[in-house]
PDB file of N, CA and C in Angstrom:
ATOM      1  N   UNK A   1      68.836 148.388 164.107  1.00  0.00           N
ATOM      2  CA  UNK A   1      68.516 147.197 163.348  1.00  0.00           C
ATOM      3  C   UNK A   1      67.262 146.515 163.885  1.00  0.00           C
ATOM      4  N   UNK A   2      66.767 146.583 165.137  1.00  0.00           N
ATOM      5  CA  UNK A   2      65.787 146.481 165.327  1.00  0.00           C
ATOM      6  C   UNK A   2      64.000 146.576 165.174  1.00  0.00           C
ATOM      7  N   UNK A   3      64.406 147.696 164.349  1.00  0.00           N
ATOM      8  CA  UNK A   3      63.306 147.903 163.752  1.00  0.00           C
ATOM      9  C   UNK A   3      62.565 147.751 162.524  1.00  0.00           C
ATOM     10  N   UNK A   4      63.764 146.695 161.840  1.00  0.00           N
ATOM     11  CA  UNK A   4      63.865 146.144 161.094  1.00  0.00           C
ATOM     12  C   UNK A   4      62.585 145.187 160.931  1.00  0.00           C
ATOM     13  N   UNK A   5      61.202 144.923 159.887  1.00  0.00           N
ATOM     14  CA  UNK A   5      60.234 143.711 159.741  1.00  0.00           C
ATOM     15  C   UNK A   5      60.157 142.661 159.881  1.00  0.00           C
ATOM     16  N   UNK A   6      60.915 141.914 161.248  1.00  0.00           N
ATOM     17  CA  UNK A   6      61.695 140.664 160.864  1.00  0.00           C
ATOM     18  C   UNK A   6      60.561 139.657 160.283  1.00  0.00           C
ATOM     19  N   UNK A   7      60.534 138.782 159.425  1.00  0.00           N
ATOM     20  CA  UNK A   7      59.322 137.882 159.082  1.00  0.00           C
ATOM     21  C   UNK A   7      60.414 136.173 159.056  1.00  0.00           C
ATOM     22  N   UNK A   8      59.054 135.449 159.734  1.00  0.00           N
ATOM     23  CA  UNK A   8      60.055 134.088 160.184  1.00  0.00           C
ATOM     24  C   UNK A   8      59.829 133.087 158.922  1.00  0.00           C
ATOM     25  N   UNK A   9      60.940 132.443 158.231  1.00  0.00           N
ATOM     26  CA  UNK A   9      60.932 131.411 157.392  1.00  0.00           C
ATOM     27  C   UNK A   9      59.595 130.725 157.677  1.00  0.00           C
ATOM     28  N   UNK A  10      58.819 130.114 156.213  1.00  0.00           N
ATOM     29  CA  UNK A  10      57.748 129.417 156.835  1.00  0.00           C
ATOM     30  C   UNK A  10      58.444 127.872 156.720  1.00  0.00           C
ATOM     31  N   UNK A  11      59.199 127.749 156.169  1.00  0.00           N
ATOM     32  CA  UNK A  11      60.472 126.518 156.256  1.00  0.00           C
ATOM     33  C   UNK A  11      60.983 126.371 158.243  1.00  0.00           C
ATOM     34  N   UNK A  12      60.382 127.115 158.719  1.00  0.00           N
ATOM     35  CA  UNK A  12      61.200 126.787 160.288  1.00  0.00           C
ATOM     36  C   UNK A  12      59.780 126.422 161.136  1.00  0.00           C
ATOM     37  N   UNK A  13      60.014 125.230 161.433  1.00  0.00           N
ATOM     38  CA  UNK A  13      58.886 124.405 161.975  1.00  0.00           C
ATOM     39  C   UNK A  13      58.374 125.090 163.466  1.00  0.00           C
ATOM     40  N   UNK A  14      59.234 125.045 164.406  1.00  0.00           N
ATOM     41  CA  UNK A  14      59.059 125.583 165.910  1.00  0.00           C
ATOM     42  C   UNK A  14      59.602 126.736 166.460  1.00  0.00           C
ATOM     43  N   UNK A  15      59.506 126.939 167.242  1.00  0.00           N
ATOM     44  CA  UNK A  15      60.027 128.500 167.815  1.00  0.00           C
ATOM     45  C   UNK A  15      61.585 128.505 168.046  1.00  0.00           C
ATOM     46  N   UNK A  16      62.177 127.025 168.533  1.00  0.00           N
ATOM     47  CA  UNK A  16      63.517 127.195 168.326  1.00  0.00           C
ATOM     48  C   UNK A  16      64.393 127.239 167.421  1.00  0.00           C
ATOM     49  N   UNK A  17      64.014 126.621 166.411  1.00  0.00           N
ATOM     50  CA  UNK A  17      64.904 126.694 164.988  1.00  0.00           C
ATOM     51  C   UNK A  17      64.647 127.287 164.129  1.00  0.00           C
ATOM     52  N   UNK A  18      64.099 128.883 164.662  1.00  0.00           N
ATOM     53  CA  UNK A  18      63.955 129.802 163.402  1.00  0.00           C
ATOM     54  C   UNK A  18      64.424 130.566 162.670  1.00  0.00           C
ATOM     55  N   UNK A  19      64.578 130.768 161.174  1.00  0.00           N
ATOM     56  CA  UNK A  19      65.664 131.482 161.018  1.00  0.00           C
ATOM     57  C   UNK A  19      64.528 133.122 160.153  1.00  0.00           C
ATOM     58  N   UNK A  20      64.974 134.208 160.456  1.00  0.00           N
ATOM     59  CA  UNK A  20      64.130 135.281 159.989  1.00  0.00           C
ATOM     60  C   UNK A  20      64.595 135.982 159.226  1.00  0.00           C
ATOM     61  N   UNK A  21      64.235 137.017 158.551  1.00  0.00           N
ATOM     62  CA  UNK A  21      64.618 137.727 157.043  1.00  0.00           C
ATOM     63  C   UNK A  21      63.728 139.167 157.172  1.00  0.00           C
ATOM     64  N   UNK A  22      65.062 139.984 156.700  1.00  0.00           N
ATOM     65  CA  UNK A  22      64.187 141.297 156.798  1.00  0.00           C
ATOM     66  C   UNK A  22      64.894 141.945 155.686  1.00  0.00           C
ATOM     67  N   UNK A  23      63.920 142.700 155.023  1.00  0.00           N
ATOM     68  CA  UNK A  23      64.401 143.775 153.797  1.00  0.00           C
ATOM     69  C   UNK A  23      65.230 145.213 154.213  1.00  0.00           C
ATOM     70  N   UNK A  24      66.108 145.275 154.190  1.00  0.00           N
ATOM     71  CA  UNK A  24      66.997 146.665 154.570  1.00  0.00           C
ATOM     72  C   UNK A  24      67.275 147.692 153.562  1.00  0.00           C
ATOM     73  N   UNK A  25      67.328 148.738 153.749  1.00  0.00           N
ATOM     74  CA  UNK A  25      67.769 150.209 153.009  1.00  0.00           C
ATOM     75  C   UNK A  25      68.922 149.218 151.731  1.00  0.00           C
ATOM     76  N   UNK A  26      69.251 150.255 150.483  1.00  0.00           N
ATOM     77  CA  UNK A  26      70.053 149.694 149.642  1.00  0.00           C
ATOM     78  C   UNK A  26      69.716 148.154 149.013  1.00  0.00           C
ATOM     79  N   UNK A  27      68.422 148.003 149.256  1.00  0.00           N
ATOM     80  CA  UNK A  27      68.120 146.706 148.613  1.00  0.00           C
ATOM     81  C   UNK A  27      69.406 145.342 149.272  1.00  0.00           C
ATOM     82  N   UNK A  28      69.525 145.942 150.858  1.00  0.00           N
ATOM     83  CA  UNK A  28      70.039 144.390 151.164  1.00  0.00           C
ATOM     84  C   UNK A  28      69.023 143.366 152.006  1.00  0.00           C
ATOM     85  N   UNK A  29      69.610 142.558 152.475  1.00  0.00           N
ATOM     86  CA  UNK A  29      68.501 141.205 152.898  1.00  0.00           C
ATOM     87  C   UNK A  29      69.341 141.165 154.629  1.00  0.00           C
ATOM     88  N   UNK A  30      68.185 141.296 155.449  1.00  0.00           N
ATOM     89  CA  UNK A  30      69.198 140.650 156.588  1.00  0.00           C
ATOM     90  C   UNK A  30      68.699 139.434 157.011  1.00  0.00           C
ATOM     91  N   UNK A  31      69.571 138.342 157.741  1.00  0.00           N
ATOM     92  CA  UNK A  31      68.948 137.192 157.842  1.00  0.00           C
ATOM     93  C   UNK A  31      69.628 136.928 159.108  1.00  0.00           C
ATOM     94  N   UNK A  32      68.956 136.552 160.182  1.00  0.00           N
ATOM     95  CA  UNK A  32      68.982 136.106 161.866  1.00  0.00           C
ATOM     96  C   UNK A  32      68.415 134.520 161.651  1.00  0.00           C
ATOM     97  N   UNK A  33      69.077 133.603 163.316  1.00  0.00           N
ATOM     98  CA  UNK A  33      68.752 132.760 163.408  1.00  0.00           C
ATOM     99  C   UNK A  33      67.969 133.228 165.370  1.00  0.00           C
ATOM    100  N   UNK A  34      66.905 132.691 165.374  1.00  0.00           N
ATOM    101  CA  UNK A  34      66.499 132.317 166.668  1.00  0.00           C
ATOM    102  C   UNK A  34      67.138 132.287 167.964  1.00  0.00           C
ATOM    103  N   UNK A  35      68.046 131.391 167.511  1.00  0.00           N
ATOM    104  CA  UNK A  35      68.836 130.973 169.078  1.00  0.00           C
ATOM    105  C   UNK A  35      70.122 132.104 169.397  1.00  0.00           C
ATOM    106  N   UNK A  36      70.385 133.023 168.172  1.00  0.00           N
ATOM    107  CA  UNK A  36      71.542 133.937 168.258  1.00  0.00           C
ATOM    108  C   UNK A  36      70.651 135.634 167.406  1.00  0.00           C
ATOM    109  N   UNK A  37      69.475 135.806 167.647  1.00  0.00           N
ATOM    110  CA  UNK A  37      69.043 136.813 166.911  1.00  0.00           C
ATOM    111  C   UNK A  37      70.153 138.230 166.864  1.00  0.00           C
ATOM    112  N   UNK A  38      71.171 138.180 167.867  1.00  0.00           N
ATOM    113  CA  UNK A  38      72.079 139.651 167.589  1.00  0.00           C
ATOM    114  C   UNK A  38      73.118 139.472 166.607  1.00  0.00           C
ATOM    115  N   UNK A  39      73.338 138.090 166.439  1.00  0.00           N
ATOM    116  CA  UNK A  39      74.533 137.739 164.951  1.00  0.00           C
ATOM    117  C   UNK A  39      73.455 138.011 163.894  1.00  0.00           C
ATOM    118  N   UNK A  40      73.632 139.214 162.680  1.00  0.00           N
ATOM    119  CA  UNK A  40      72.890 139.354 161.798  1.00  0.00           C
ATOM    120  C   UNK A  40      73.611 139.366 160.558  1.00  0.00           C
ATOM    121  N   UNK A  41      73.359 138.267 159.485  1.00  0.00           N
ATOM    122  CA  UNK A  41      74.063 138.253 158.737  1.00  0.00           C
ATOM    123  C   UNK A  41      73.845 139.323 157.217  1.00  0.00           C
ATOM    124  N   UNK A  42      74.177 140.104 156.364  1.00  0.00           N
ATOM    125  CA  UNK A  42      73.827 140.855 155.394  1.00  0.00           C
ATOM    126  C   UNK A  42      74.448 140.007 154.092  1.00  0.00           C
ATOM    127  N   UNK A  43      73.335 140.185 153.428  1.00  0.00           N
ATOM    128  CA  UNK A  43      73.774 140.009 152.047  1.00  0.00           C
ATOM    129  C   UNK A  43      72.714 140.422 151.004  1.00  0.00           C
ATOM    130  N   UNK A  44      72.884 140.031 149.551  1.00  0.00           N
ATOM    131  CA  UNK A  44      71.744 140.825 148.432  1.00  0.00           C
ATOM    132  C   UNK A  44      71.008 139.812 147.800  1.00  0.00           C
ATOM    133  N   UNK A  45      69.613 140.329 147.551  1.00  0.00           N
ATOM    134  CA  UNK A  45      68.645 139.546 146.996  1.00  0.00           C
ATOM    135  C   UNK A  45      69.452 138.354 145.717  1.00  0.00           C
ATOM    136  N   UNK A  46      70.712 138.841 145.039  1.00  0.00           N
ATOM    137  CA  UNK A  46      70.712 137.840 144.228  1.00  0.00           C
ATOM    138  C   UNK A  46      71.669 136.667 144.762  1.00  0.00           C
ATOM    139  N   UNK A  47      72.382 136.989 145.708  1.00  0.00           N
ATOM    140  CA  UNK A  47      73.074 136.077 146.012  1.00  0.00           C
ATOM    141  C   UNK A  47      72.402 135.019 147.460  1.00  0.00           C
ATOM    142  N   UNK A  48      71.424 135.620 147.694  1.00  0.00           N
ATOM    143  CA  UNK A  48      70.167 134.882 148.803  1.00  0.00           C
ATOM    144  C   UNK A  48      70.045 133.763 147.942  1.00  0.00           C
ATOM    145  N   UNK A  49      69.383 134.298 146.088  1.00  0.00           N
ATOM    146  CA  UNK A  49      68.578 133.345 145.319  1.00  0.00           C
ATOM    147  C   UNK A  49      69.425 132.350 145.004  1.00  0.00           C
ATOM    148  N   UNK A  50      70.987 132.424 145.067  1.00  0.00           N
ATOM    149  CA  UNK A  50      71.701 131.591 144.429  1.00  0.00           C
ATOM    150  C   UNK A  50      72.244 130.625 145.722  1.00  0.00           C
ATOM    151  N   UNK A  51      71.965 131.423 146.823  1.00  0.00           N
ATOM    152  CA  UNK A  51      72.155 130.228 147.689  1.00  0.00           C
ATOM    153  C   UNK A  51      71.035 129.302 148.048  1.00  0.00           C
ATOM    154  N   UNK A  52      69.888 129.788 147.944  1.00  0.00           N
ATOM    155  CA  UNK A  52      68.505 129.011 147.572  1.00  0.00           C
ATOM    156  C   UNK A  52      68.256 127.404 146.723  1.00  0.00           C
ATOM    157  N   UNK A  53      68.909 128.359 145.532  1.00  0.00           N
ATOM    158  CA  UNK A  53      68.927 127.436 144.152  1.00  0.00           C
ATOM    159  C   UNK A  53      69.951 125.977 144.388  1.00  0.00           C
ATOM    160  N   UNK A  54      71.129 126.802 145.196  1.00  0.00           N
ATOM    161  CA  UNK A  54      71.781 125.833 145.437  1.00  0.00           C
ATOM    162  C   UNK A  54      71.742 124.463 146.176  1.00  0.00           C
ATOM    163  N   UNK A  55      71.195 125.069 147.688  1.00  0.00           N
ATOM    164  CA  UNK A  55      70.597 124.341 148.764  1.00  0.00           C
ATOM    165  C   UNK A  55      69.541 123.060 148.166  1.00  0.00           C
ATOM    166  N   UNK A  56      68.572 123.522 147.212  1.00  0.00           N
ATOM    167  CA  UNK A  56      67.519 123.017 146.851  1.00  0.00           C
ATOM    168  C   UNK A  56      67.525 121.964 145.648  1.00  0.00           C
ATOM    169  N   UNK A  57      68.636 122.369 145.158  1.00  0.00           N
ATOM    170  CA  UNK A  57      69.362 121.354 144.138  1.00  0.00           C
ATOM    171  C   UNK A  57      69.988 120.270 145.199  1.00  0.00           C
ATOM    172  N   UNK A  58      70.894 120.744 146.186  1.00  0.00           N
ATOM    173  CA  UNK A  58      71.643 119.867 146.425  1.00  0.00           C
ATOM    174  C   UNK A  58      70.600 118.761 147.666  1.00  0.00           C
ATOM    175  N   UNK A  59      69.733 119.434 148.124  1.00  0.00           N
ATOM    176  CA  UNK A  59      68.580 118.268 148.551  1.00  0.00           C
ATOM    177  C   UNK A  59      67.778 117.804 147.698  1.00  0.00           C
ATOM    178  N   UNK A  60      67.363 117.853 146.129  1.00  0.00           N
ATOM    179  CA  UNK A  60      66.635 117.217 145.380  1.00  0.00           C
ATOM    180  C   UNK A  60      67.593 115.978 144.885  1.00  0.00           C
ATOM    181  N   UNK A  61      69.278 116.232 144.881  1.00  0.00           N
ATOM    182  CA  UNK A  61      70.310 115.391 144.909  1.00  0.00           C
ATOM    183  C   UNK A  61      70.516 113.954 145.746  1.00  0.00           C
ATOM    184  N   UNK A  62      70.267 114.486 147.121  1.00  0.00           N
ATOM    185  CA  UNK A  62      70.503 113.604 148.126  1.00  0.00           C
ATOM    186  C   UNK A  62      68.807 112.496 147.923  1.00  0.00           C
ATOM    187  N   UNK A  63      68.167 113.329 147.562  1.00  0.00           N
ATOM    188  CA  UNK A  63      66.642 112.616 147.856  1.00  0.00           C
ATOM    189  C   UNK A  63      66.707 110.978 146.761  1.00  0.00           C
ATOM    190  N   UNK A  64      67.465 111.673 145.647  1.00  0.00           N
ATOM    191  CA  UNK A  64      66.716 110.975 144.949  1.00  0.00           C
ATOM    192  C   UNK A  64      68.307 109.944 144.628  1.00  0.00           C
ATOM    193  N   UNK A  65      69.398 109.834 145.205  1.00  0.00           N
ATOM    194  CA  UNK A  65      70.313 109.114 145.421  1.00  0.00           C
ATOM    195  C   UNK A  65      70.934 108.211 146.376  1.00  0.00           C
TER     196      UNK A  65
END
């Protein structure tokens, strides 16, 4: 798994709170955080987007309430 492209969120400001994303065989997504890079979590491009959509709704929510 290591050899995996890891590329770092441009959403993660400093070196400690980064979270990274790499494209894997079978069209899955892997996604690491910084402070624990060997916990690697898997999941698929559409359910990344829907947790995206979600996140981003639910802070355009808080902003404007």
């Amino acid at each position: 798994m290591s050899n995996l492209p890891w590329q770092k969120s441009t959403y993660s400001p400093d070196a400690s709170n980064c979270v990274y994303i790499a494209a894997a065989p079978a069209k899955a997504i892997r996604l690491r955080e910084s402070d624990t890079p060997s916990t690697i979590l898997t999941t698929t491009t559409d359910v990344l987007r829907h947790l995206i959509r979600t996140l981003k709704s639910a802070d355009r929510r808080s902003a404007s309430g």
